[in-house]
C-alpha atoms as a PDB file:
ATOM      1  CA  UNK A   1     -67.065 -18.427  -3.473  1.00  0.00           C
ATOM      2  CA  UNK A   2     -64.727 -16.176  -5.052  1.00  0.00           C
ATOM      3  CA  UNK A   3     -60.216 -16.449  -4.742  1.00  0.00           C
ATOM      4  CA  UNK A   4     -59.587 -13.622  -2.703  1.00  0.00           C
ATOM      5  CA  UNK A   5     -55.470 -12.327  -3.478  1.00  0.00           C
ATOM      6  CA  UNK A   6     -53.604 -11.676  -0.381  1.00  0.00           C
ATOM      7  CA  UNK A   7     -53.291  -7.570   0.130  1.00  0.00           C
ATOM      8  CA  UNK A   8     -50.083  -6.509   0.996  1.00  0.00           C
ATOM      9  CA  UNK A   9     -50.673  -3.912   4.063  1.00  0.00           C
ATOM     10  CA  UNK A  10     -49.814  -0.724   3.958  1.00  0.00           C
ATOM     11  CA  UNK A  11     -46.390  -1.172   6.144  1.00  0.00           C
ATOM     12  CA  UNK A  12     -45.548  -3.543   4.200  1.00  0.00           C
ATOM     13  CA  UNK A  13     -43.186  -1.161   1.458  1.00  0.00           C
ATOM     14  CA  UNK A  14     -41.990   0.590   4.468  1.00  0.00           C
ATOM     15  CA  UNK A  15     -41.181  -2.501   6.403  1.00  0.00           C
ATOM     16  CA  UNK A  16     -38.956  -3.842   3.153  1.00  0.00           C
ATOM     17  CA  UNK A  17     -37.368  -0.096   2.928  1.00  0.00           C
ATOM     18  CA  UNK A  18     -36.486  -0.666   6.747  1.00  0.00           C
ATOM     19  CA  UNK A  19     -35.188  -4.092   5.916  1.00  0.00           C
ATOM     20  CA  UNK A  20     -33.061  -2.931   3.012  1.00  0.00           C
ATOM     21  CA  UNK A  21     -31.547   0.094   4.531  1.00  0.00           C
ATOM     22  CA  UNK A  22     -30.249  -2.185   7.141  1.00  0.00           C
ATOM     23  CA  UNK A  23     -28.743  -4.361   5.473  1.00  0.00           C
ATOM     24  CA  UNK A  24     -26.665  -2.349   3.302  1.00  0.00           C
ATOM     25  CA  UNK A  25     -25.001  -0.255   6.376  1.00  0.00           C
ATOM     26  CA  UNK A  26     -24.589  -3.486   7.560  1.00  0.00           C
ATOM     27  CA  UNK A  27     -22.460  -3.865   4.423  1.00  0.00           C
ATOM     28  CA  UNK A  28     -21.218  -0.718   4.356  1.00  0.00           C
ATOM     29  CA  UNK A  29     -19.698  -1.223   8.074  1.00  0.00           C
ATOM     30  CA  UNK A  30     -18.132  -4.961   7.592  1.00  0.00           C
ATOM     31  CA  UNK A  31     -16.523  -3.170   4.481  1.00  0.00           C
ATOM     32  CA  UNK A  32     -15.287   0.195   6.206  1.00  0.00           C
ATOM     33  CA  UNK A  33     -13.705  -2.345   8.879  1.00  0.00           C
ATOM     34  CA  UNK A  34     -12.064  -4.507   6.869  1.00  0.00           C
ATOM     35  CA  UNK A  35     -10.404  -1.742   5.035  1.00  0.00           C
ATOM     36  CA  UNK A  36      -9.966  -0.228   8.459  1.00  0.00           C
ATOM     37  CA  UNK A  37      -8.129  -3.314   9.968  1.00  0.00           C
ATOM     38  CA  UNK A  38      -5.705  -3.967   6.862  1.00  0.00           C
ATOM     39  CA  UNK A  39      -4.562  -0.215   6.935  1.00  0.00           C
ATOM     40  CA  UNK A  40      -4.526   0.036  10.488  1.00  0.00           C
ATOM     41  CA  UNK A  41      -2.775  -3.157  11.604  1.00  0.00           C
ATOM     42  CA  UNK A  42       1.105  -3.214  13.034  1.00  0.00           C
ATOM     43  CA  UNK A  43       2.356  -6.412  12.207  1.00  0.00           C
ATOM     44  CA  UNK A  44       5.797  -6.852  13.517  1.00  0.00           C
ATOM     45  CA  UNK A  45       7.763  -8.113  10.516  1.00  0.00           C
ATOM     46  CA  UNK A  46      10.602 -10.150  12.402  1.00  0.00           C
ATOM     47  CA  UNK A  47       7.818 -13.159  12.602  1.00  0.00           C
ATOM     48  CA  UNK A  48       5.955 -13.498   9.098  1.00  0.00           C
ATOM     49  CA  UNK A  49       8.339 -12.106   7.357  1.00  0.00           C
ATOM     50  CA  UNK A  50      11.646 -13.117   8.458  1.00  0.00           C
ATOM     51  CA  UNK A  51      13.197 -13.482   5.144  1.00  0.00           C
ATOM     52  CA  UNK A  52      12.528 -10.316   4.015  1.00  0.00           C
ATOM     53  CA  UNK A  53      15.742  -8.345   6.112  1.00  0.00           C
ATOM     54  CA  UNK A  54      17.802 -11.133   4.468  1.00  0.00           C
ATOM     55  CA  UNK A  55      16.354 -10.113   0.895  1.00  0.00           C
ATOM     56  CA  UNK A  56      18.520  -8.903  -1.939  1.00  0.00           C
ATOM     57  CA  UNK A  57      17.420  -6.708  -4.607  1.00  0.00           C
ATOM     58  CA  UNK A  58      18.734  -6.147  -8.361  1.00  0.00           C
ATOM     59  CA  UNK A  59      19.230  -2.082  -8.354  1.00  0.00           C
ATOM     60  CA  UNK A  60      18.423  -0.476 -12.151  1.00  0.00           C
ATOM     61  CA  UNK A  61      22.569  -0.337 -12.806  1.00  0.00           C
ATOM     62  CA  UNK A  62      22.749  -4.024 -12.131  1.00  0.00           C
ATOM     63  CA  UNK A  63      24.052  -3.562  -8.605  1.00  0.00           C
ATOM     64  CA  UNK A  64      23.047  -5.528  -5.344  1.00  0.00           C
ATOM     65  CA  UNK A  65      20.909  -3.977  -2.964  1.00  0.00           C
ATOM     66  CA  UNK A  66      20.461  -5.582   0.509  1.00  0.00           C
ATOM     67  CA  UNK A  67      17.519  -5.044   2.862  1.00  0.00           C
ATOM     68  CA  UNK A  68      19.621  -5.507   5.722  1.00  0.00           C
ATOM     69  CA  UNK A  69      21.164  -2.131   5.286  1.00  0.00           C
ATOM     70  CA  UNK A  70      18.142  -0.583   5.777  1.00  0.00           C
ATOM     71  CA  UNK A  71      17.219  -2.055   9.007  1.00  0.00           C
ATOM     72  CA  UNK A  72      16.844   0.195  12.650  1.00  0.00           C
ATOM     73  CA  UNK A  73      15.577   3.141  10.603  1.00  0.00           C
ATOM     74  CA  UNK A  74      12.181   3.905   9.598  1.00  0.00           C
ATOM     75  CA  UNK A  75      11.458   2.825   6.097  1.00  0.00           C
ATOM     76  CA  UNK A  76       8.745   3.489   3.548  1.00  0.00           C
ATOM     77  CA  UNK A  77       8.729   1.115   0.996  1.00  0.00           C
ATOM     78  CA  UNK A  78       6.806   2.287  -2.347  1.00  0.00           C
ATOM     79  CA  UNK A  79       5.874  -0.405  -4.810  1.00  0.00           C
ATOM     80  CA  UNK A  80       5.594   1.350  -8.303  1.00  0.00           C
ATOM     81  CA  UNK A  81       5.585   0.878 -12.327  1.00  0.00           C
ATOM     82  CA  UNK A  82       6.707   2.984 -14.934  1.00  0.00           C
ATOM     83  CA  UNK A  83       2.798   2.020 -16.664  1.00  0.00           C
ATOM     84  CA  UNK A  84       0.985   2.917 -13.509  1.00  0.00           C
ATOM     85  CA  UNK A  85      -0.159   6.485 -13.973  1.00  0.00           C
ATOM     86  CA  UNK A  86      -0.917   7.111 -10.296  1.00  0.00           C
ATOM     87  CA  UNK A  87       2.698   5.670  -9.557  1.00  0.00           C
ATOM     88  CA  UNK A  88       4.392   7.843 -11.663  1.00  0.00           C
ATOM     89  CA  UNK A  89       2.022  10.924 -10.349  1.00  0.00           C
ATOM     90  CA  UNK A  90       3.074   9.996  -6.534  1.00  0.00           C
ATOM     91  CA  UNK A  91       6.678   9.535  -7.266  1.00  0.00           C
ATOM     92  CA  UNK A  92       8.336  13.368  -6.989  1.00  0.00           C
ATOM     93  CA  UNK A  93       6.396  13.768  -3.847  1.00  0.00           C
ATOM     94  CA  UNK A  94       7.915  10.277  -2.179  1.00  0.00           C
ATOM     95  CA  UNK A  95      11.214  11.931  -3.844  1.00  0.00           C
ATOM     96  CA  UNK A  96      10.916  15.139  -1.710  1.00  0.00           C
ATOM     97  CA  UNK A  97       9.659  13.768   1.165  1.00  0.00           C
ATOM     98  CA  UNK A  98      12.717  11.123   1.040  1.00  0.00           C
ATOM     99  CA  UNK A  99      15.260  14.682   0.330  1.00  0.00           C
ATOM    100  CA  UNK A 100      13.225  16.396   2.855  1.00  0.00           C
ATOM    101  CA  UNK A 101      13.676  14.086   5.756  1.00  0.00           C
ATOM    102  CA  UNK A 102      16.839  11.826   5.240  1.00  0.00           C
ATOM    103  CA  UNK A 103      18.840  13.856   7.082  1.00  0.00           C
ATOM    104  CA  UNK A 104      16.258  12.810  10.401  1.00  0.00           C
ATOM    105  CA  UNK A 105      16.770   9.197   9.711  1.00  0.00           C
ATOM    106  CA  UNK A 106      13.766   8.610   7.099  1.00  0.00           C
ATOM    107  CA  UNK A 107      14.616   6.173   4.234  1.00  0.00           C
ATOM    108  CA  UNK A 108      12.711   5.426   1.238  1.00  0.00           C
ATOM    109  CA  UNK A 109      13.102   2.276  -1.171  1.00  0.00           C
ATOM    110  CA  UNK A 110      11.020   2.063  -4.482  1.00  0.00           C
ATOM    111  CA  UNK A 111      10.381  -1.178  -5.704  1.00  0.00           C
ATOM    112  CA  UNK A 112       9.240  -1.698  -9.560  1.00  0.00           C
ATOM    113  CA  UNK A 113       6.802  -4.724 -10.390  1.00  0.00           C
ATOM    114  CA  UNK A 114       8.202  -3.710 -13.936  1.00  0.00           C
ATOM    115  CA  UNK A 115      10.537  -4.980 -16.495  1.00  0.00           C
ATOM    116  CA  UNK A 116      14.211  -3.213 -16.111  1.00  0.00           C
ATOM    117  CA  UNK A 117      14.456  -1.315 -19.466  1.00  0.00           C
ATOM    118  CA  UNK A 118      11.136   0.337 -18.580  1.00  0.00           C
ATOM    119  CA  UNK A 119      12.397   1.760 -15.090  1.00  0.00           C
ATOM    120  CA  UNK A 120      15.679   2.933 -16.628  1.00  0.00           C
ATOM    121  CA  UNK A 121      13.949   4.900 -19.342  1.00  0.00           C
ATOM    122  CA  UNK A 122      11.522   6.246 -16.964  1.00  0.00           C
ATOM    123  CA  UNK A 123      14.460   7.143 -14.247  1.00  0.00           C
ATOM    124  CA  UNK A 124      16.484   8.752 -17.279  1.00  0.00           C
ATOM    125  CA  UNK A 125      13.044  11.073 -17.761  1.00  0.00           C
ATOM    126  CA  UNK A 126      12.057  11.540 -14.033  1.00  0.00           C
ATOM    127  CA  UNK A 127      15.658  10.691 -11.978  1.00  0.00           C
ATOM    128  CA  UNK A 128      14.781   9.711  -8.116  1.00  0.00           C
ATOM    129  CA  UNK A 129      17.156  10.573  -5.014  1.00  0.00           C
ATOM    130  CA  UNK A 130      16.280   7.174  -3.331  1.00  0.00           C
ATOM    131  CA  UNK A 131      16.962   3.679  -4.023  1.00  0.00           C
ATOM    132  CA  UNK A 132      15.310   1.945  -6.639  1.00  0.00           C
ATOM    133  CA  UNK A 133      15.291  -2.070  -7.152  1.00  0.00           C
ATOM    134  CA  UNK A 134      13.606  -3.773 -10.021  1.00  0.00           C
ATOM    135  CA  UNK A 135      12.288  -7.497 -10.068  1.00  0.00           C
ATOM    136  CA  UNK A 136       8.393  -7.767 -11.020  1.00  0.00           C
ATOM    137  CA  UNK A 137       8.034 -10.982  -9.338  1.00  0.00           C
ATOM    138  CA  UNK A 138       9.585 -10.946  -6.568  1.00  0.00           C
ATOM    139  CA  UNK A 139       7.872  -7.567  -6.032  1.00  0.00           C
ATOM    140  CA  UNK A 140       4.708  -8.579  -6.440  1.00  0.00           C
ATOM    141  CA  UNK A 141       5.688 -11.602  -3.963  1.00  0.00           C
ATOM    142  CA  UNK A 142       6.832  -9.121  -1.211  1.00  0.00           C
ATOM    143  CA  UNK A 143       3.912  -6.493  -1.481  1.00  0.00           C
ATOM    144  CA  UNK A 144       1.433  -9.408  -0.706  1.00  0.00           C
ATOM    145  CA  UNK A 145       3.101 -10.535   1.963  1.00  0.00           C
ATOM    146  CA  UNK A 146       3.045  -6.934   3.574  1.00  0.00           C
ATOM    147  CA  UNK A 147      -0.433  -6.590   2.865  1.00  0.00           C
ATOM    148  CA  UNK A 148      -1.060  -5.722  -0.569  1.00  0.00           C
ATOM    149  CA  UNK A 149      -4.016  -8.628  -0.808  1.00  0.00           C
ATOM    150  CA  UNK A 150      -4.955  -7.333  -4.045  1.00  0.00           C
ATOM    151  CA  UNK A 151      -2.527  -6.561  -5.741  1.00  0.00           C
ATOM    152  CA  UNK A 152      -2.925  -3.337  -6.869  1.00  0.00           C
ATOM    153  CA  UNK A 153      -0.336  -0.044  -7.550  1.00  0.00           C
ATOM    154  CA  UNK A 154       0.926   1.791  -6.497  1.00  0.00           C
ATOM    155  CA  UNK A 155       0.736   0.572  -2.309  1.00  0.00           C
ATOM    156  CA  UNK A 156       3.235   1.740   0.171  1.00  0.00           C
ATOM    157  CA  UNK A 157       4.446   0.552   3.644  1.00  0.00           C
ATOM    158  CA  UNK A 158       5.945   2.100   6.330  1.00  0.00           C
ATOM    159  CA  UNK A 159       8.691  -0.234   8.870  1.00  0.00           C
ATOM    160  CA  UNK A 160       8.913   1.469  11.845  1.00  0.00           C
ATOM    161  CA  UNK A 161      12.607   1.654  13.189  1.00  0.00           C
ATOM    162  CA  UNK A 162      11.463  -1.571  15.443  1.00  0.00           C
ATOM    163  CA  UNK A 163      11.032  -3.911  11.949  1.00  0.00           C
ATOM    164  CA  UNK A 164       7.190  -3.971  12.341  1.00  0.00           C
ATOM    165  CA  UNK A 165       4.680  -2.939   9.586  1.00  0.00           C
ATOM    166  CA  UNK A 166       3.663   0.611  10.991  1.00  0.00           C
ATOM    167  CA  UNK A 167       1.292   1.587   8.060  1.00  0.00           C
ATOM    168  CA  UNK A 168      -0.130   0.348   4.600  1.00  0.00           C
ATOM    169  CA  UNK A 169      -1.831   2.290   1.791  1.00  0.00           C
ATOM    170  CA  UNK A 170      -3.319   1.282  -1.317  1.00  0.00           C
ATOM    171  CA  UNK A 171      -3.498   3.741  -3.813  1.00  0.00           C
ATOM    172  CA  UNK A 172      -2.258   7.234  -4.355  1.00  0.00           C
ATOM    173  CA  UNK A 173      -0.575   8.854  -1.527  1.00  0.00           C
ATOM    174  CA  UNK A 174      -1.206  12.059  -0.681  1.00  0.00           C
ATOM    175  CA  UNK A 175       0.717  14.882   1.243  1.00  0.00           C
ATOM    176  CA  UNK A 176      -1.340  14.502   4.294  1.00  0.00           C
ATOM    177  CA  UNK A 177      -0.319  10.767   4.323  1.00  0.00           C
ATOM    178  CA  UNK A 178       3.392  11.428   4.505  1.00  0.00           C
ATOM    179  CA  UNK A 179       3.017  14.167   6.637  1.00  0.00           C
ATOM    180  CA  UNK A 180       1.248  11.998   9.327  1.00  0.00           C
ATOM    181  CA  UNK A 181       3.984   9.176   8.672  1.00  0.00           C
ATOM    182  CA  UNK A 182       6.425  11.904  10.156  1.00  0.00           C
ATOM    183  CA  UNK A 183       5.572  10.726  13.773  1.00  0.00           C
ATOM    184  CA  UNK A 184       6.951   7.118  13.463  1.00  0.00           C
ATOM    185  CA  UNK A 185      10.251   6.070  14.189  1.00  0.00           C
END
């Protein structure tokens, strides 16, 4: 009696193709809606974050800037460094959008996760028209607890004029970003 080897049937590379293709859309969709749902989330900020209205920040001239004062106004917070090149790329546009639309309310902060001589030479190169606060730590601290789970630079957050996280982006903004921002308040 001779071993016979078990024959793998003809479906049988389809069938694993099938399998396969599955599985990585169902990848590809538990990662599109995780990304989805931490960009897309309001989260007011009065509850987990109900120090952060109370925060003070260390302006480049040494000065004291409170986040109180920038309360009941919509807000878009950019967290930057002079060594990130996509920072420093997205920068003049946050500066004109801040010039273009502070006179309807808009406010911007930047806030460096960088060391305080590097953001003065930088701001003595490329001068902003919004505030900018310095404290690497602390800024680190605050972008994770808007959202930032990675991270990463540059990210940005917009507070609506009610104090609740309105919108969160990782990475580069664009134009079309801003310009869609426009319609909270």
């Amino acid at each position: 009696m001779t071993a016979s080897t078990p024959q793998a049937s003809p479906a049988a590379p389809q069938r694993r193709t099938l399998v396969f293709a599955i599985g990585a859309g169902a990848a590809a969709a538990g990662v599109g809606l995780a990304v989805w749902r931490n960009t897309h989330r309001t989260t007011p900020v009065a509850e987990p974050f109900a120090g952060f209205w109370s925060q003070q920040w260390t302006t480049t001239d040494g000065k004291a800037l409170l986040m109180a004062g920038f309360s009941g106004k919509p807000l878009l917070i950019n967290f930057w460094a002079s060594w990130c090149a996509p920072c420093v790329e997205e920068l003049p546009m946050v500066d004109a959008f801040f010039t273009a639309h502070q006179a309807a309310g808009w406010q911007v902060l930047g806030l460096a996760a960088d060391k305080p001589k590097n953001v003065q030479e930088f701001l003595q190169k490329a001068p902003l028209h919004f505030p900018v606060a310095v404290d690497a730590m602390l800024a680190t601290q605050w972008a994770r607890q808007l959202g930032n789970i990675s991270g990463g630079l540059p990210f940005s957050v917009v507070i609506n004029s009610a104090g609740e996280v309105a919108e969160r982006k990782m990475g580069k903004l664009t134009d079309s970003d801003l310009a869609a921002w426009l319609t909270i308040k």
